[in-house]
Each structure stands twice: as C-alpha cells, then as structure tokens.
C-alpha atoms as a PDB file:
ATOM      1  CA  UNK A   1      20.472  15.337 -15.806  1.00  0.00           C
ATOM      2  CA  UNK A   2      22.573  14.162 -12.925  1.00  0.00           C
ATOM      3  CA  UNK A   3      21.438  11.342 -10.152  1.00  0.00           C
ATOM      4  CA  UNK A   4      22.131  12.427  -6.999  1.00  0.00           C
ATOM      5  CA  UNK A   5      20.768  11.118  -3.092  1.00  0.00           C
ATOM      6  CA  UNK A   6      20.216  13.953  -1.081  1.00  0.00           C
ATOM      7  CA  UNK A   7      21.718  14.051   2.337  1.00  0.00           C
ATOM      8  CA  UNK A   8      19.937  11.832   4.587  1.00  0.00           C
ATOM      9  CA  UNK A   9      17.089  14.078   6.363  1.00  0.00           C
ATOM     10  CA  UNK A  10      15.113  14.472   9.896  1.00  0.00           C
ATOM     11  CA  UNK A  11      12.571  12.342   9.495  1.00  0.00           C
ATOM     12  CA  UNK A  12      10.741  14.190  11.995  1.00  0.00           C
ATOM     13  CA  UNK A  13      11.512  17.466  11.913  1.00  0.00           C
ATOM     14  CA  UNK A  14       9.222  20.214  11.362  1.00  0.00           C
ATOM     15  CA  UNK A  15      10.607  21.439   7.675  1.00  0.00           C
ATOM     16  CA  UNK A  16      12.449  19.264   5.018  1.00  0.00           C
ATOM     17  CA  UNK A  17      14.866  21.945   3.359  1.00  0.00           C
ATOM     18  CA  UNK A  18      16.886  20.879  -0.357  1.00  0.00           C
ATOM     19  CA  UNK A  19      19.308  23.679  -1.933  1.00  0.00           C
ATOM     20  CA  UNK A  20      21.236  24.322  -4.837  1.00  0.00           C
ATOM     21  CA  UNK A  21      23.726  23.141  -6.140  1.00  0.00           C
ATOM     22  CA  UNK A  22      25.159  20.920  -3.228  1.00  0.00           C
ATOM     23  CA  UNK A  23      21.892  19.845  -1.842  1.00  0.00           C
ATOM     24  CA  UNK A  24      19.766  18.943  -4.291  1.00  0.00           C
ATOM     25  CA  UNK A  25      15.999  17.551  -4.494  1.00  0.00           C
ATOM     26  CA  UNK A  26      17.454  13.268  -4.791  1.00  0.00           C
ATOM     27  CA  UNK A  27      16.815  11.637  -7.843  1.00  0.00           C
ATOM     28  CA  UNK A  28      17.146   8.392  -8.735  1.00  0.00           C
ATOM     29  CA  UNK A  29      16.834   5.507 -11.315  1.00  0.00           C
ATOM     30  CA  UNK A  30      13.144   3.655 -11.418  1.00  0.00           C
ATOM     31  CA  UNK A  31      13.196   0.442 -11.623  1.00  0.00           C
ATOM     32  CA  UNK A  32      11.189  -2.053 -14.832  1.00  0.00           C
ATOM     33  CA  UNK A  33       8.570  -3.956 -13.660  1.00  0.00           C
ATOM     34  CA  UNK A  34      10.491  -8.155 -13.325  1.00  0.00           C
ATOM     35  CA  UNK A  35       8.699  -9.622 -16.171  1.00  0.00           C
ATOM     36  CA  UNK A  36       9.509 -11.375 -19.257  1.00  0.00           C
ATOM     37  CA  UNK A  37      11.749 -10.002 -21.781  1.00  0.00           C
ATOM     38  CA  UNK A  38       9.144  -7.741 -24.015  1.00  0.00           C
ATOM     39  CA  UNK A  39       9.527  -8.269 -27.898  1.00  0.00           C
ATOM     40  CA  UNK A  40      11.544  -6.542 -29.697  1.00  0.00           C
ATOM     41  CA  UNK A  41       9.375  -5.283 -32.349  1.00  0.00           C
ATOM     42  CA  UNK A  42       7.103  -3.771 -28.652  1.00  0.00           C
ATOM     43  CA  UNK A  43      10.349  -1.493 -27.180  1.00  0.00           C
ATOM     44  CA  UNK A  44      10.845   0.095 -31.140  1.00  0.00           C
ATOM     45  CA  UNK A  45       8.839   2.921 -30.264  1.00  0.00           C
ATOM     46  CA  UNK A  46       7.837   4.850 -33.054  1.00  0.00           C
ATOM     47  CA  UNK A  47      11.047   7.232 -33.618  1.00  0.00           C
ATOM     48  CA  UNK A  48       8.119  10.375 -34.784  1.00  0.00           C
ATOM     49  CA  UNK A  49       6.877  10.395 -30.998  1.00  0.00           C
ATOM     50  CA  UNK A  50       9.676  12.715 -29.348  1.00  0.00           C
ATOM     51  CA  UNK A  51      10.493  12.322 -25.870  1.00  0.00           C
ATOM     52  CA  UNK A  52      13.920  13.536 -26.041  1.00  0.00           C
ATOM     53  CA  UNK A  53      17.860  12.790 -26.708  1.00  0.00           C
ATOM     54  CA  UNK A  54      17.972   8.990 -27.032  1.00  0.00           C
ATOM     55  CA  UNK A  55      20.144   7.295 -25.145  1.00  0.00           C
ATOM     56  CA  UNK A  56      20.101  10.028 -22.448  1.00  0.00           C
ATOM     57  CA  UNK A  57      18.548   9.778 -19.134  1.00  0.00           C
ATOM     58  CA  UNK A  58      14.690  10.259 -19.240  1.00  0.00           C
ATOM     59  CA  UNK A  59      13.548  12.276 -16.301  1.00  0.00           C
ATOM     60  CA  UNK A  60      10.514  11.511 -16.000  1.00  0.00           C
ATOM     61  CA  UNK A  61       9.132  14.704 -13.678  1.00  0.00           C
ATOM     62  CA  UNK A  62      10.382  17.408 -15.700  1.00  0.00           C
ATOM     63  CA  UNK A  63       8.234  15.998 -18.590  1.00  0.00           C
ATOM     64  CA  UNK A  64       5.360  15.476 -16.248  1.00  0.00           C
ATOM     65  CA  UNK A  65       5.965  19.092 -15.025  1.00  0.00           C
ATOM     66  CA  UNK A  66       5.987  20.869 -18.275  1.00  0.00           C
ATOM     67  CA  UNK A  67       2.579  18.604 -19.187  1.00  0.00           C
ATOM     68  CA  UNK A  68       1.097  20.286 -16.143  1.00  0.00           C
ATOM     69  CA  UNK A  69       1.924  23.722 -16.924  1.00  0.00           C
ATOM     70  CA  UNK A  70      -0.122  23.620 -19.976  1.00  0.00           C
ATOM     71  CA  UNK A  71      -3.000  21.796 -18.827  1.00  0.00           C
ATOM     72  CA  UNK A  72      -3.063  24.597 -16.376  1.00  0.00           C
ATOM     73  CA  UNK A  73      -2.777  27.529 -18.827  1.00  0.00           C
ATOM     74  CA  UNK A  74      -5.823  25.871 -20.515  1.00  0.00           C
ATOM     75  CA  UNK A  75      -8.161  24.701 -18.432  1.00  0.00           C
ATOM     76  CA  UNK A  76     -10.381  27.662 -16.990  1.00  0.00           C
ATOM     77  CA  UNK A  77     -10.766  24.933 -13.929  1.00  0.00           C
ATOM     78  CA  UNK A  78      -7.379  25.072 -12.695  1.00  0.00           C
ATOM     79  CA  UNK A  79      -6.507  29.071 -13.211  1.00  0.00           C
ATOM     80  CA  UNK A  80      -5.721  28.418  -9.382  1.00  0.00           C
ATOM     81  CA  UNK A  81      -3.231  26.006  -9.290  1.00  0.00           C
ATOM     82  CA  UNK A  82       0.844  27.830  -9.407  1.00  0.00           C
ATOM     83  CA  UNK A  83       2.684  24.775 -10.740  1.00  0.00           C
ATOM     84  CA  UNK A  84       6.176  25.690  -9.119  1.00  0.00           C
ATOM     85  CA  UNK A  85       4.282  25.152  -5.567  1.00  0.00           C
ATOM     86  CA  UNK A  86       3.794  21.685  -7.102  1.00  0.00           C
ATOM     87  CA  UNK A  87       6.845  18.993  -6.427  1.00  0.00           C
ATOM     88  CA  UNK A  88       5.873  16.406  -8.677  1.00  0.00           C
ATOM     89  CA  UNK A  89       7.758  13.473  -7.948  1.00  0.00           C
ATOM     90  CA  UNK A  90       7.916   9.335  -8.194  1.00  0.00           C
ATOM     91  CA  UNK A  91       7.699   6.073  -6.298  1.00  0.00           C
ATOM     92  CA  UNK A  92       9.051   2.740  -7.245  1.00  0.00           C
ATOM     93  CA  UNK A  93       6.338   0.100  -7.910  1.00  0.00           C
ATOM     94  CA  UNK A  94       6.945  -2.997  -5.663  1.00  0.00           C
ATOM     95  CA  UNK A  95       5.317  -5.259  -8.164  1.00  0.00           C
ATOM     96  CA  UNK A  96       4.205  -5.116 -11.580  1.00  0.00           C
ATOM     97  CA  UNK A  97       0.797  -5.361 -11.068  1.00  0.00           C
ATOM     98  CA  UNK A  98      -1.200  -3.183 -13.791  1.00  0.00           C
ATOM     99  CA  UNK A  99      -3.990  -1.945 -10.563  1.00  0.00           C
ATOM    100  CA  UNK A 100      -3.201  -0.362  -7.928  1.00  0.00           C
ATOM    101  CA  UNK A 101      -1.716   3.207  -6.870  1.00  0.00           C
ATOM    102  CA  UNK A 102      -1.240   5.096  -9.676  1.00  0.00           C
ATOM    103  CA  UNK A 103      -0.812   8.446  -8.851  1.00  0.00           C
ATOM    104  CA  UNK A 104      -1.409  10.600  -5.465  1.00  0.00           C
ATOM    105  CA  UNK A 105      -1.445  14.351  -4.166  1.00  0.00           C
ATOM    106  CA  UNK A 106      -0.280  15.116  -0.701  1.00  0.00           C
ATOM    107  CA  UNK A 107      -1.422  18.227   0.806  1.00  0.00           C
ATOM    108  CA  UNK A 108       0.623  20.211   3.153  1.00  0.00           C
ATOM    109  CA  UNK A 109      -1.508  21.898   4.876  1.00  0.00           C
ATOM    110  CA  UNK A 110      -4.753  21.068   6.876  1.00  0.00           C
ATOM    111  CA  UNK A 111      -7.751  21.445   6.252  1.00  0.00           C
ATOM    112  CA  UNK A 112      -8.379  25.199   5.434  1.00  0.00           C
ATOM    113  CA  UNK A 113      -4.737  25.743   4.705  1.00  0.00           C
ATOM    114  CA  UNK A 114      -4.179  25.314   8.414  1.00  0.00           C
ATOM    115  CA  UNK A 115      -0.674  24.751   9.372  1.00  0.00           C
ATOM    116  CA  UNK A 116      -1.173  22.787  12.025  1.00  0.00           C
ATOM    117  CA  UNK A 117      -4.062  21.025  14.210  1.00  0.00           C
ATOM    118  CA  UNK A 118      -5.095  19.375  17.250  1.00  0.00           C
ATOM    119  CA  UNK A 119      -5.834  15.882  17.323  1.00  0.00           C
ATOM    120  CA  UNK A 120      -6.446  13.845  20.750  1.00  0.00           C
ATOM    121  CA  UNK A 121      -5.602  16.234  23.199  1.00  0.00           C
ATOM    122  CA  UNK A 122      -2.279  17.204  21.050  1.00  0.00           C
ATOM    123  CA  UNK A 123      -1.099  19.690  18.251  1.00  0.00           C
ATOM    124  CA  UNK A 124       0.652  18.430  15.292  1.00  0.00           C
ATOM    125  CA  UNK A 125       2.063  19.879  12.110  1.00  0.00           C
ATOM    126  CA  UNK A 126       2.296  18.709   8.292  1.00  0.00           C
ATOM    127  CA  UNK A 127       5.745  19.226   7.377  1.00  0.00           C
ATOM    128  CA  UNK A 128       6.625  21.804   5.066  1.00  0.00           C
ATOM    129  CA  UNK A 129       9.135  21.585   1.917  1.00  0.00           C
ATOM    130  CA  UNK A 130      11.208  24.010   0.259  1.00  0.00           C
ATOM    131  CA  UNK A 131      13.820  24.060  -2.194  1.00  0.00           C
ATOM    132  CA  UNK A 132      16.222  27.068  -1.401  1.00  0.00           C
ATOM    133  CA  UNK A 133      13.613  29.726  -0.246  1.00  0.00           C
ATOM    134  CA  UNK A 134      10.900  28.291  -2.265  1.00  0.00           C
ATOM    135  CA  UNK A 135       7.785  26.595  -0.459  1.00  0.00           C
ATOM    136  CA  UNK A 136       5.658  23.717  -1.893  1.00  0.00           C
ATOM    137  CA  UNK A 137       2.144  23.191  -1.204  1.00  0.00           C
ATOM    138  CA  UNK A 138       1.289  19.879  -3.007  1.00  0.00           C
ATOM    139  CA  UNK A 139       3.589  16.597  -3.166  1.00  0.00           C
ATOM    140  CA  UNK A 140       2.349  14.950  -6.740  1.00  0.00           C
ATOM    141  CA  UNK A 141       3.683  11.755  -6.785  1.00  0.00           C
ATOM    142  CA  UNK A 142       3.585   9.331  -9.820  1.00  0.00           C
ATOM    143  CA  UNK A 143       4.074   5.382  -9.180  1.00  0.00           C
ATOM    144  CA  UNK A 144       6.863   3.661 -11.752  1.00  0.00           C
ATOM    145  CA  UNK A 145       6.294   2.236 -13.632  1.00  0.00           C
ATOM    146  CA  UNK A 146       2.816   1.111 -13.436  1.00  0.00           C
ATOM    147  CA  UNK A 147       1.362   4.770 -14.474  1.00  0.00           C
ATOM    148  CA  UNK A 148       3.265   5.045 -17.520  1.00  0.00           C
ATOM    149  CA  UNK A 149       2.012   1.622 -18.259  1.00  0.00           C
ATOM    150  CA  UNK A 150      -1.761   2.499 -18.778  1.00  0.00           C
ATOM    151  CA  UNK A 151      -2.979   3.777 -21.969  1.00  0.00           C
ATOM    152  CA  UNK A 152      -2.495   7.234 -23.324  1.00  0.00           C
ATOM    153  CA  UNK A 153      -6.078   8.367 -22.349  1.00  0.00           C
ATOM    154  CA  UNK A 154      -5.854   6.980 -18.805  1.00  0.00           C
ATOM    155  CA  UNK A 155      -2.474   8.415 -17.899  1.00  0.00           C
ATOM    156  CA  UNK A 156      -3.972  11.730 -18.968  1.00  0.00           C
ATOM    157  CA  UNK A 157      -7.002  11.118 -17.327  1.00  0.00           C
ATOM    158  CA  UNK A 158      -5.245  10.642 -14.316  1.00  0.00           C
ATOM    159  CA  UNK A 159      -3.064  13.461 -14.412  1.00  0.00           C
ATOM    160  CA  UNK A 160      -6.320  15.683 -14.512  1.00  0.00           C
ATOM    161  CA  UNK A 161      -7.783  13.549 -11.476  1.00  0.00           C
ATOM    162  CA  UNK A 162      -4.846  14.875  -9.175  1.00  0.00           C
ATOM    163  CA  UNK A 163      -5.482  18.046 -10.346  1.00  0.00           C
ATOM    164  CA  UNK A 164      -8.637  18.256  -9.718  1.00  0.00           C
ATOM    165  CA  UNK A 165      -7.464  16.870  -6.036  1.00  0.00           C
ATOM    166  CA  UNK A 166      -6.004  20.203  -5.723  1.00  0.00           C
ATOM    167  CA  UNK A 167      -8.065  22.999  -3.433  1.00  0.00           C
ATOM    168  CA  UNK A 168      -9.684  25.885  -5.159  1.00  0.00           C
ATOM    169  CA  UNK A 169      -8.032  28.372  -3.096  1.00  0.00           C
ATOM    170  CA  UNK A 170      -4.891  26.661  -3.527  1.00  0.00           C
ATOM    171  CA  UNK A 171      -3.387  26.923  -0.104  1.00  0.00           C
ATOM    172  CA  UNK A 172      -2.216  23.607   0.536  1.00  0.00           C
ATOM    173  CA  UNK A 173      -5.466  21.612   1.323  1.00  0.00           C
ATOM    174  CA  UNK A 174      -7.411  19.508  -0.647  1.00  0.00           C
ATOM    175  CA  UNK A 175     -10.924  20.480  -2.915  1.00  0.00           C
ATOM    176  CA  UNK A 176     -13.162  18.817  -0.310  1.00  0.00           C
ATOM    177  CA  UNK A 177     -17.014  18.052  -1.366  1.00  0.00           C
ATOM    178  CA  UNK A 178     -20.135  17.719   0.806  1.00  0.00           C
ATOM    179  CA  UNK A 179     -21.074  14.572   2.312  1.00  0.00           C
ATOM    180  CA  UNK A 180     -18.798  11.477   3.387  1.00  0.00           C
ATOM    181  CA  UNK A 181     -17.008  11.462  -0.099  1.00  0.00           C
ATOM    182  CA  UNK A 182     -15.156  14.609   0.707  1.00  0.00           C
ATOM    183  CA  UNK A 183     -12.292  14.058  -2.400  1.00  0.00           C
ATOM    184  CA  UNK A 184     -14.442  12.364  -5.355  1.00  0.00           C
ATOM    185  CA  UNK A 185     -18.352  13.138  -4.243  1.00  0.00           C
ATOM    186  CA  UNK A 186     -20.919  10.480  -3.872  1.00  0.00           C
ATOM    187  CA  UNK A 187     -20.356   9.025  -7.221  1.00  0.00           C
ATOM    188  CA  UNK A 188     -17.028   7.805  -8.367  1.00  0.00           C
ATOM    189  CA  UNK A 189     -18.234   7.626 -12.156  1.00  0.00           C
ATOM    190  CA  UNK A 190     -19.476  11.011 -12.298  1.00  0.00           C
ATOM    191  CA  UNK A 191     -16.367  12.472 -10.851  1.00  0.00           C
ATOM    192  CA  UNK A 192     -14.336  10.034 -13.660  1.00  0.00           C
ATOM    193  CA  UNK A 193     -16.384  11.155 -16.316  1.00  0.00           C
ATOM    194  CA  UNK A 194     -16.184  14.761 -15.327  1.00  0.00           C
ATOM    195  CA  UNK A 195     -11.932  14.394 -15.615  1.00  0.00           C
ATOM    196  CA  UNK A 196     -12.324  12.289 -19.113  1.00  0.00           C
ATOM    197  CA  UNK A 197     -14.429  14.992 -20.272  1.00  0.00           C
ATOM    198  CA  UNK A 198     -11.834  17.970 -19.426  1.00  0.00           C
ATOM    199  CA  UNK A 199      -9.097  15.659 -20.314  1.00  0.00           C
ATOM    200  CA  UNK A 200     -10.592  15.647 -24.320  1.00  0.00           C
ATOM    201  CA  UNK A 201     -11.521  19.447 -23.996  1.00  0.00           C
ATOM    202  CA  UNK A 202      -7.403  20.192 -23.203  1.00  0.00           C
ATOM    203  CA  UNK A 203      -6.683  17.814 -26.443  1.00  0.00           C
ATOM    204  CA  UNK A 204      -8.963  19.556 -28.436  1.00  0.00           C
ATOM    205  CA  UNK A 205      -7.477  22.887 -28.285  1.00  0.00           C
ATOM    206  CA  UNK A 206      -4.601  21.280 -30.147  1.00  0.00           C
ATOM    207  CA  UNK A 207      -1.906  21.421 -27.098  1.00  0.00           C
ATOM    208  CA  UNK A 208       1.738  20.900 -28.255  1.00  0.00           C
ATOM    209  CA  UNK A 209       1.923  17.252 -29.387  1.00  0.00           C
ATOM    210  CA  UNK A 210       5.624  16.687 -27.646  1.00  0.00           C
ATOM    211  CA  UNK A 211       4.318  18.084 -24.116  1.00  0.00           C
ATOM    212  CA  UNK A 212       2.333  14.544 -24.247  1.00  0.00           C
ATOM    213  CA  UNK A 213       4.430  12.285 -26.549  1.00  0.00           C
ATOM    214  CA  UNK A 214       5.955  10.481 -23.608  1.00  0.00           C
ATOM    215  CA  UNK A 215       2.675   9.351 -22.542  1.00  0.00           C
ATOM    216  CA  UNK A 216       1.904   7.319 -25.857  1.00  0.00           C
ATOM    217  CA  UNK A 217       4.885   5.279 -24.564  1.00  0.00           C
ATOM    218  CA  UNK A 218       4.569   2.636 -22.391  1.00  0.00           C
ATOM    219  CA  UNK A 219       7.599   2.296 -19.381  1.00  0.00           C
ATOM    220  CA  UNK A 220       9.943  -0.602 -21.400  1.00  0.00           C
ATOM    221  CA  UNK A 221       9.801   2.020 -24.637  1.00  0.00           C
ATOM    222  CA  UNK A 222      10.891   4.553 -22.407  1.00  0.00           C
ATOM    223  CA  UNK A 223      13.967   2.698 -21.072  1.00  0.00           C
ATOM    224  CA  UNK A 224      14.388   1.089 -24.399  1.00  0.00           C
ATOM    225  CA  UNK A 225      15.166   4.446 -25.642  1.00  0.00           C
ATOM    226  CA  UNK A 226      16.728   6.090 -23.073  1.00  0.00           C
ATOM    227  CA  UNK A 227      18.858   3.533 -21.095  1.00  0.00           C
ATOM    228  CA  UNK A 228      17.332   4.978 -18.010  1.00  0.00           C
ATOM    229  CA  UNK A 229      14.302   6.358 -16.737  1.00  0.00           C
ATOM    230  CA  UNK A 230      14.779   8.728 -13.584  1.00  0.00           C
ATOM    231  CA  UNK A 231      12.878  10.573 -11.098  1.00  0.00           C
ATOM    232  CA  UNK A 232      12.912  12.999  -7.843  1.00  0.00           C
ATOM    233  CA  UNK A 233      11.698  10.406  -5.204  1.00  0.00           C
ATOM    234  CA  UNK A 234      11.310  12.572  -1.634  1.00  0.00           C
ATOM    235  CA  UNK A 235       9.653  10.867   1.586  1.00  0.00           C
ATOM    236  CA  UNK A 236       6.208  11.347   2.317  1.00  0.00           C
ATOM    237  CA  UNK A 237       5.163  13.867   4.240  1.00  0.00           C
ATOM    238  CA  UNK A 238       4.387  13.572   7.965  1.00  0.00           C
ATOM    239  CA  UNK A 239       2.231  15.097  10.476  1.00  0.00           C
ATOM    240  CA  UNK A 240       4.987  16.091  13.589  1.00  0.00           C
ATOM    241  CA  UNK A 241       3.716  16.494  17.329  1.00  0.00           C
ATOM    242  CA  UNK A 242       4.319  19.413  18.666  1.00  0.00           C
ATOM    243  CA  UNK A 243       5.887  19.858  21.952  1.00  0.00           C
ATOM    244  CA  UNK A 244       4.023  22.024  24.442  1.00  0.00           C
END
C-alpha cells in the first residue's frame, strides 16, 4: 500500500477525475481516538483472527470492499448493487465519542437517477467521480475510528444498513420509502431489525471467516498490529449550479 494526497481538486467543478498511476484516489493515515493508553493485555489481539501482514499498513477500504462483495453475492436483496460503482472510503473522527456518525452513503445522482435538478428558480448538478474512465454511483464512507470500535454484530449490522441505503435500480439514488421517512420507513426498529436479521442470514451461510476477521477487532488492535491504519478519504460530494 502506498499513502499518497491526490492533487488538490476543483472544489466546484462539475466532475472530480483520479487516474492511475500518477493521480491516484488520496489515502491517508486515520488517526486513534486521544484517550488513555489501552492495556496491554486489550491491543494482543488474538494472533488466529487474520487481518493481514503484521506490521504492514492496514487499509482499511480494501478490506471493507472485499466484505461487500460477498455480502452482495449472497444476499438475494442486493443482486442490484455492482460493487466497483461503490467508492468506499473514510473520515477521521473529531472526537472519540462511541455515538455518533458511523457510517454514510452519498448518492450521486438525484432522485430517479437524475443528473441534475432545479431547485429555486436554478439547475444544479451532483458531481460525478471517476477513477480513469470508471464512474461511481455511491460514496460509502466509514467514520475512524469510531465504526471499527462497535461490536462485531453492530459493525456488520451497519454495513448492511448502507446497503440497504442503496436504490433498487441502482442508478445512483437512494431506496426511498412512502411517507415522510423516505430512507428508514416509519419505524426505525423495524427497519434495524430487518438489517440484524439479513446480517445473521449472510453469517449463516458460513461466509469466509477472514472477509470479516477485521471486524472482531476493535481500532487500537488494528494499529497495534499494523503500525498504521489507512484509508481513501475523498471530499464530499456537492451539488454545483449550473450556469444558464
């Protein structure tokens, strides 16, 4: 893995472009959470759960990426969803406060897989990212380290949520329900329940144990291990005005 910045980009242009090799999707070191020093006996992770080479760089999205390929392949409700058209990618926590943002999709596209829309007497445009030729329809972005720090179950739990986030005729919107609770319906504990429930369905078809592992860890037993946890960290996306 190497760290790089990418060059600085237009914050308001209309397309946000990254290419290979000398252009590269940036990605950077994440940041522990300032707390006391953990014990010891806490960060010696138990050396059977594999997350990779230790003492190399863990980066974190292509983990989270492969994770999401399978769940994909094995649950009959997301045979929509192309994973490449996902960039999965990470924020820094500002505190280390256990609630809070945990995870998020970004569509980019309007509703209906518009491209763009008018809004008080103007038209405006989501940005669109690509990497080479390759467009993205979904920015899935992870908050470090206060998702890796909930338990196994929720972390999974809550990769299936944004999932689920993700329209059923995958073209860059949202799924979007009836009534004023357009993204989790009327009731928040039904909708949690439904993504627990499809969360132990995937685990009991007996997925690869390693495509998980990393999840059983908490964020210090991640960096204990690797000496650095790392991840692609791009700007949010941005509705642009158009002009006439």
């Amino acid at each position: 893995m190497v760290l790089s910045r990418s060059k600085e980009k237009d914050s308001h242009t209309l397309e946000l472009r990254w290419q290979e090799p000398h252009d590269p999707l940036p990605v950077r070191l994440i940041r522990g959470a300032h707390r006391s020093a953990p014990m010891t006996n806490h960060l010696g992770s138990p050396p059977w759960i594999a997350t990779g080479p230790v003492g190399q760089p863990f980066h974190f999205c292509t983990h989270v990426r492969r994770l999401l390929e399978d769940i994909v392949a094995r649950t009959q409700e997301f045979k929509h969803i192309h994973v490449p058209q996902l960039l999965v990618g990470t924020l820094q926590a500002r505190n280390g406060r256990a609630h809070g943002l945990q995870a998020r999709v970004t569509p980019l596209r309007f509703p209906h897989g518009e491209l763009q829309r008018r809004r008080r007497n103007a038209n405006f445009q989501v940005q669109r990212y690509f990497l080479g030729d390759h467009e993205f329809l979904y920015v899935m972005t992870f908050c470090l380290p206060r998702f890796q720090n909930q338990d196994f179950d929720d972390k999974l739990i809550t990769l299936f949520h944004e999932l689920y986030h993700i329209g059923p005729e995958f073209n860059g919107d949202l799924r979007r329900h009836q009534g004023r609770c357009q993204l989790h319906t009327r009731s928040q504990r039904h909708y949690d329940k439904h993504m627990a429930g499809l969360a132990r369905e995937y685990l009991a078809g007996h997925p690869n144990p390693d495509l998980h592992a990393f999840l059983r860890l908490d964020f210090a037993q991640l960096l204990h291990r690797h000496g650095a946890v790392a991840g692609i960290a791009v700007p949010r996306p941005k509705m642009i005005p158009l002009t006439s």
